[in-house]
Protein backbone atom coordinates (compact mmCIF):
# COMPACT_ATOMS: atom_id res chain seq x y z
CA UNK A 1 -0.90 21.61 -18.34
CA UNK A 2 2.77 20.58 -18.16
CA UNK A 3 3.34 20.65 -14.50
CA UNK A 4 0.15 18.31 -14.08
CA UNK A 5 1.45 16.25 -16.78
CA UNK A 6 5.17 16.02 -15.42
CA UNK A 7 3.51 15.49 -11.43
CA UNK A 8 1.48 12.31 -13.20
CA UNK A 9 5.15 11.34 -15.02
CA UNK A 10 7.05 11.31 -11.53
CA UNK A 11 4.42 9.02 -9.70
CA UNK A 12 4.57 6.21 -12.57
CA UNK A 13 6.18 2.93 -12.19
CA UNK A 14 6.54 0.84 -8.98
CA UNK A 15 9.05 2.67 -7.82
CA UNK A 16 7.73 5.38 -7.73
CA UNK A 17 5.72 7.36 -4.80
CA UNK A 18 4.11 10.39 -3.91
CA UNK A 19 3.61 11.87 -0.32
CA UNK A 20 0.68 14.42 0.48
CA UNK A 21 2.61 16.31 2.77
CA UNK A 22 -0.23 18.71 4.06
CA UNK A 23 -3.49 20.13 3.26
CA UNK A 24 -4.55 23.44 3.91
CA UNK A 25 -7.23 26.32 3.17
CA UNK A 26 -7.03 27.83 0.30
CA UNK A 27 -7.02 32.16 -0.18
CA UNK A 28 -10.56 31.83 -1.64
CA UNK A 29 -13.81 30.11 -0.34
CA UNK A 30 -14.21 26.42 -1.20
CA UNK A 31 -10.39 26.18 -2.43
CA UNK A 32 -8.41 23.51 -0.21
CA UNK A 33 -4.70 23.50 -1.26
CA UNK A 34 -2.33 19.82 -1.27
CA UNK A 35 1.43 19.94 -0.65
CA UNK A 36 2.45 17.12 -2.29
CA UNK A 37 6.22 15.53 -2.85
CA UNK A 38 7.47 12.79 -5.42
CA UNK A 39 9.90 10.39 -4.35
CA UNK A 40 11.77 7.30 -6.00
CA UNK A 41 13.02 3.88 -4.22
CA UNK A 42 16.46 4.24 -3.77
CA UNK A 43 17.83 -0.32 -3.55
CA UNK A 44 20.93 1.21 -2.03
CA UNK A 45 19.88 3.25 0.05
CA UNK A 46 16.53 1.42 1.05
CA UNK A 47 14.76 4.34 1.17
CA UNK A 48 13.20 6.91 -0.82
CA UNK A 49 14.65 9.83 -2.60
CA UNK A 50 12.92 13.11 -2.95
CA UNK A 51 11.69 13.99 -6.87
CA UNK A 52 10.17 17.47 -7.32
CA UNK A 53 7.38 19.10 -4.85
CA UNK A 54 3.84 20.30 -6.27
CA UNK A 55 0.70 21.96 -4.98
CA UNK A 56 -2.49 21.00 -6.12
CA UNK A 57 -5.36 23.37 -5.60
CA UNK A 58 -8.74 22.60 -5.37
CA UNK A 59 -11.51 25.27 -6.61
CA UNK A 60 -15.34 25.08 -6.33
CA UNK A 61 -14.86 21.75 -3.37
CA UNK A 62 -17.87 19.73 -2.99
CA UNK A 63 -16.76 16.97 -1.12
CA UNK A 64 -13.24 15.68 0.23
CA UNK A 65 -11.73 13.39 1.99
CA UNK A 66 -8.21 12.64 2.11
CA UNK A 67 -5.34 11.22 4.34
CA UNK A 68 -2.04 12.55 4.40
CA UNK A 69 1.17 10.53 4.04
CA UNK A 70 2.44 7.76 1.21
CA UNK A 71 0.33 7.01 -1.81
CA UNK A 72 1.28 4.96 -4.90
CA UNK A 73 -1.68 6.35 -7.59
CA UNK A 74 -2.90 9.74 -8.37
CA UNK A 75 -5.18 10.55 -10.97
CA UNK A 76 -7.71 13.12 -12.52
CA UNK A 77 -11.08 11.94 -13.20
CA UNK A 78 -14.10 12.97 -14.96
CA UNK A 79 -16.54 9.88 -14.62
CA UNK A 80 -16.47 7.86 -11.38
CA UNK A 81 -19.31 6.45 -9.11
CA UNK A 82 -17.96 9.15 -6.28
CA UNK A 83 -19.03 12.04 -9.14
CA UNK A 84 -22.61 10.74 -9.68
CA UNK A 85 -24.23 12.42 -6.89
CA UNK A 86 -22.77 16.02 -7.91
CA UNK A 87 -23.29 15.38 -11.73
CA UNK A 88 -26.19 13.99 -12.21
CA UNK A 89 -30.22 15.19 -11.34
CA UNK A 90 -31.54 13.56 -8.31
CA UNK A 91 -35.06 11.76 -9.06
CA UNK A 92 -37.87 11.16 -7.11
CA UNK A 93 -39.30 7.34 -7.20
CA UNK A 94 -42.55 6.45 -5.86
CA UNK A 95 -44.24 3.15 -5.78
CA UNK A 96 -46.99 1.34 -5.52
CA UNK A 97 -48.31 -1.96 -3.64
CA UNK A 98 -46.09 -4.61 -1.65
CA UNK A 99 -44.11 -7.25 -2.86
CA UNK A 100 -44.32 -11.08 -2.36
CA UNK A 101 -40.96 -11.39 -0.62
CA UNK A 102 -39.97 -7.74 1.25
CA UNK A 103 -36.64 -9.71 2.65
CA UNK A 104 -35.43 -10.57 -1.10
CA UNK A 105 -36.65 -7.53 -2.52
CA UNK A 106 -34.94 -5.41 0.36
CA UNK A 107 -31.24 -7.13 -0.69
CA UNK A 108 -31.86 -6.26 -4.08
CA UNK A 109 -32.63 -2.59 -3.29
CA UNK A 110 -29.09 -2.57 -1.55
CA UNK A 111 -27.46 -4.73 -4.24
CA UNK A 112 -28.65 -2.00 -6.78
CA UNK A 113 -26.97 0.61 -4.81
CA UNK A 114 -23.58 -1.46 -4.59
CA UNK A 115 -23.71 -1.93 -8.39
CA UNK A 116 -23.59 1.60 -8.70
CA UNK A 117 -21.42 3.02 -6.91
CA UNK A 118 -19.44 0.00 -5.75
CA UNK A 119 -17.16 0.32 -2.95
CA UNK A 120 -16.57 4.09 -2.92
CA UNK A 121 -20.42 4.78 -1.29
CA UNK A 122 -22.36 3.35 1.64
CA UNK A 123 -26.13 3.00 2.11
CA UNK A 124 -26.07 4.07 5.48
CA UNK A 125 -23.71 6.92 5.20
CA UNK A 126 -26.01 8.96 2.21
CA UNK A 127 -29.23 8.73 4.31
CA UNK A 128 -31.05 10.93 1.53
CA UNK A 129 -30.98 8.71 -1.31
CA UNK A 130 -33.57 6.44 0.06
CA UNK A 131 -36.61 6.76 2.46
CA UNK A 132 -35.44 6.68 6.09
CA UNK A 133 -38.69 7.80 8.14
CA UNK A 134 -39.41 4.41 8.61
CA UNK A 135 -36.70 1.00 8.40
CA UNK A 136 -37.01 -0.10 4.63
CA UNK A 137 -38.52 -3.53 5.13
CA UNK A 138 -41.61 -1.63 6.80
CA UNK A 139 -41.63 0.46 3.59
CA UNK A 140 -41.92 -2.40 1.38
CA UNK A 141 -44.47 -4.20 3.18
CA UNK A 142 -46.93 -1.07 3.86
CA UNK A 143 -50.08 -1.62 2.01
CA UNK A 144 -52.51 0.29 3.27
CA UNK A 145 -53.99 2.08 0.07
CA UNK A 146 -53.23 4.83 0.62
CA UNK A 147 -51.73 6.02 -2.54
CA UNK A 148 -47.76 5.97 -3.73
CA UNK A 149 -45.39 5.46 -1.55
CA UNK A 150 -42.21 7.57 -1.81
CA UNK A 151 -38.81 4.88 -2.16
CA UNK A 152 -36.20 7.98 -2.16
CA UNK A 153 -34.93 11.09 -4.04
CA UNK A 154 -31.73 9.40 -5.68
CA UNK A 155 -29.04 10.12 -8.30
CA UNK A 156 -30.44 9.11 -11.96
CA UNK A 157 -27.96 6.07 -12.53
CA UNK A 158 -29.24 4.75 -9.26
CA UNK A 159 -33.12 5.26 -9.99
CA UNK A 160 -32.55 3.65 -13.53
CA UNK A 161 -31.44 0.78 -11.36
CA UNK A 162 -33.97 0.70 -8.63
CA UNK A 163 -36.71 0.83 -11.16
CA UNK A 164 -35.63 -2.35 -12.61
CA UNK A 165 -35.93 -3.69 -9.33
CA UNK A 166 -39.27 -2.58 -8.88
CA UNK A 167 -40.61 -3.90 -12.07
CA UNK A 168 -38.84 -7.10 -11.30
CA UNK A 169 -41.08 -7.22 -8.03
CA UNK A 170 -44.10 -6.86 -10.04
CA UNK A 171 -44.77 -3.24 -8.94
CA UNK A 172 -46.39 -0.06 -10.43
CA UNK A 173 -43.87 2.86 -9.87
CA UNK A 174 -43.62 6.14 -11.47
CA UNK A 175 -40.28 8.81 -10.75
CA UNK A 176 -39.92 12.72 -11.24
CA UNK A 177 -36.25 14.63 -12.16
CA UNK A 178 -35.72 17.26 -10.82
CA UNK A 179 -36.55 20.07 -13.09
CA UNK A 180 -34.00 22.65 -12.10
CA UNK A 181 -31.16 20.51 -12.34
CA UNK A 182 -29.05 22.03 -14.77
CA UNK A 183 -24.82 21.30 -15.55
CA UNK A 184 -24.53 24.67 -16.78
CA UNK A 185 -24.58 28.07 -14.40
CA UNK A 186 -26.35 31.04 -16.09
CA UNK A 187 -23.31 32.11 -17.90
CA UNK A 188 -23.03 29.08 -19.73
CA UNK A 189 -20.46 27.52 -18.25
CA UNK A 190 -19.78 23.63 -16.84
CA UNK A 191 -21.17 22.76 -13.31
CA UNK A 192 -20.05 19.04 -13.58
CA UNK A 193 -17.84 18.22 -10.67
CA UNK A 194 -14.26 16.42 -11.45
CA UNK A 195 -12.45 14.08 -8.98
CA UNK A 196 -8.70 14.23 -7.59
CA UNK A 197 -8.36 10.37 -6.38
CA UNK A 198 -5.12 9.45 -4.31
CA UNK A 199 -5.55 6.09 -3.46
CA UNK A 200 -8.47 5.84 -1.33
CA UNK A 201 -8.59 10.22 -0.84
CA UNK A 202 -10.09 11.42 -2.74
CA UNK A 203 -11.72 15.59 -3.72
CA UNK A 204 -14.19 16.53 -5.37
CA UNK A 205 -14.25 19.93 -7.07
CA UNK A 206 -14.94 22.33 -10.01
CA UNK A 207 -11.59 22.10 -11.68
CA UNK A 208 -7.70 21.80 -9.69
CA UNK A 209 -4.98 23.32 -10.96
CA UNK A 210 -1.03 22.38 -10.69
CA UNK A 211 1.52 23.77 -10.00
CA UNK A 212 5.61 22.29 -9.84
CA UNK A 213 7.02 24.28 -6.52
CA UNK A 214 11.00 24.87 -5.85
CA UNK A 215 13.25 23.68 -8.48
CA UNK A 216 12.43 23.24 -11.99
């Protein structure tokens, strides 16, 4: 992968920048395409002065957002807390009872999800990872015996959390995995989702490909 190697080379040291210049559709479905351009400080000059121009393209997208304009740090990533939702099964966790606090056991539900995915995911933006039919503090406190309540359907580094929370509490619990997640397709061959991050953009995708555009 040279020209991946050699965009990676121009955007090291502090000097040196990158600039997403635009980001378009790709010619296939679920490809998204970045125009990219490397640039270097120029003291004299105070300004910058253009490197080498690249487009990154994006196949299989699952998720993206990004920001045109300056950035300072591009990388390619296999294990992130933005990749745990699209590479790992989601699991079902069910509980019983109440606990003696709801309030303290509420902020350690949330502190569980900050520990795992730290800043780069929100409680309130991914609705789905834990019960919203009813606000979570009336969750916790239900105790009407009528059998298991269900906390979420959540990524597995997340449930391995939340579980410890719920034994912590004093509480019965019991999860299910999904049992048709899979990180192979039928033909053998990887589902796992890799990560473009630039700066705070960020896409996720099967696999990206680069390639050096213009002069060489």
């Amino acid at each position: 992968m040279p020209d991946r190697n050699k965009l990676l080379s121009d955007i090291e040291g502090l000097k040196r920048y990158g600039v997403l210049l635009a980001v378009q559709m790709g010619g296939v479905p679920n490809e998204i395409q970045l125009i990219f351009q490397t640039a270097e400080f120029d003291e004299a000059a105070q300004g910058l002065r253009p490197l080498n121009n690249y487009v990154i393209r994006a196949l299989g997208v699952r998720e993206h957002k990004v920001t045109v304009g300056l950035f300072g740090r591009l990388s390619f990533m296999n294990d992130h807390p933005l990749l745990i939702h699209h590479n790992t099964p989601r699991v079902a966790v069910m509980f019983d009872g109440a606990p003696q606090n709801v309030n303290e056991m509420a902020l350690d539900l949330q502190q569980a999800y900050v520990s795992t995915f730290t800043v780069w995911r929100h409680l309130a933006e991914m609705g789905s990872d834990l019960n919203t039919t009813i606000p979570l503090t009336e969750l916790l406190a239900k105790d009407d015996g009528e059998g298991s309540k269900m906390l979420g359907v959540m990524p597995k580094p997340l449930a391995d959390r939340i579980e410890k929370v719920l034994a912590h509490h004093g509480l019965t619990y019991h999860s299910a995995q999904d049992p048709d997640w899979t990180d192979q397709d039928e033909h053998g061959r990887s589902q796992l989702s890799q990560l473009l991050l630039i700066d705070q953009s960020y896409v996720v995708a099967l696999d990206f490909s680069v390639e050096q555009i213009g002069k060489k």
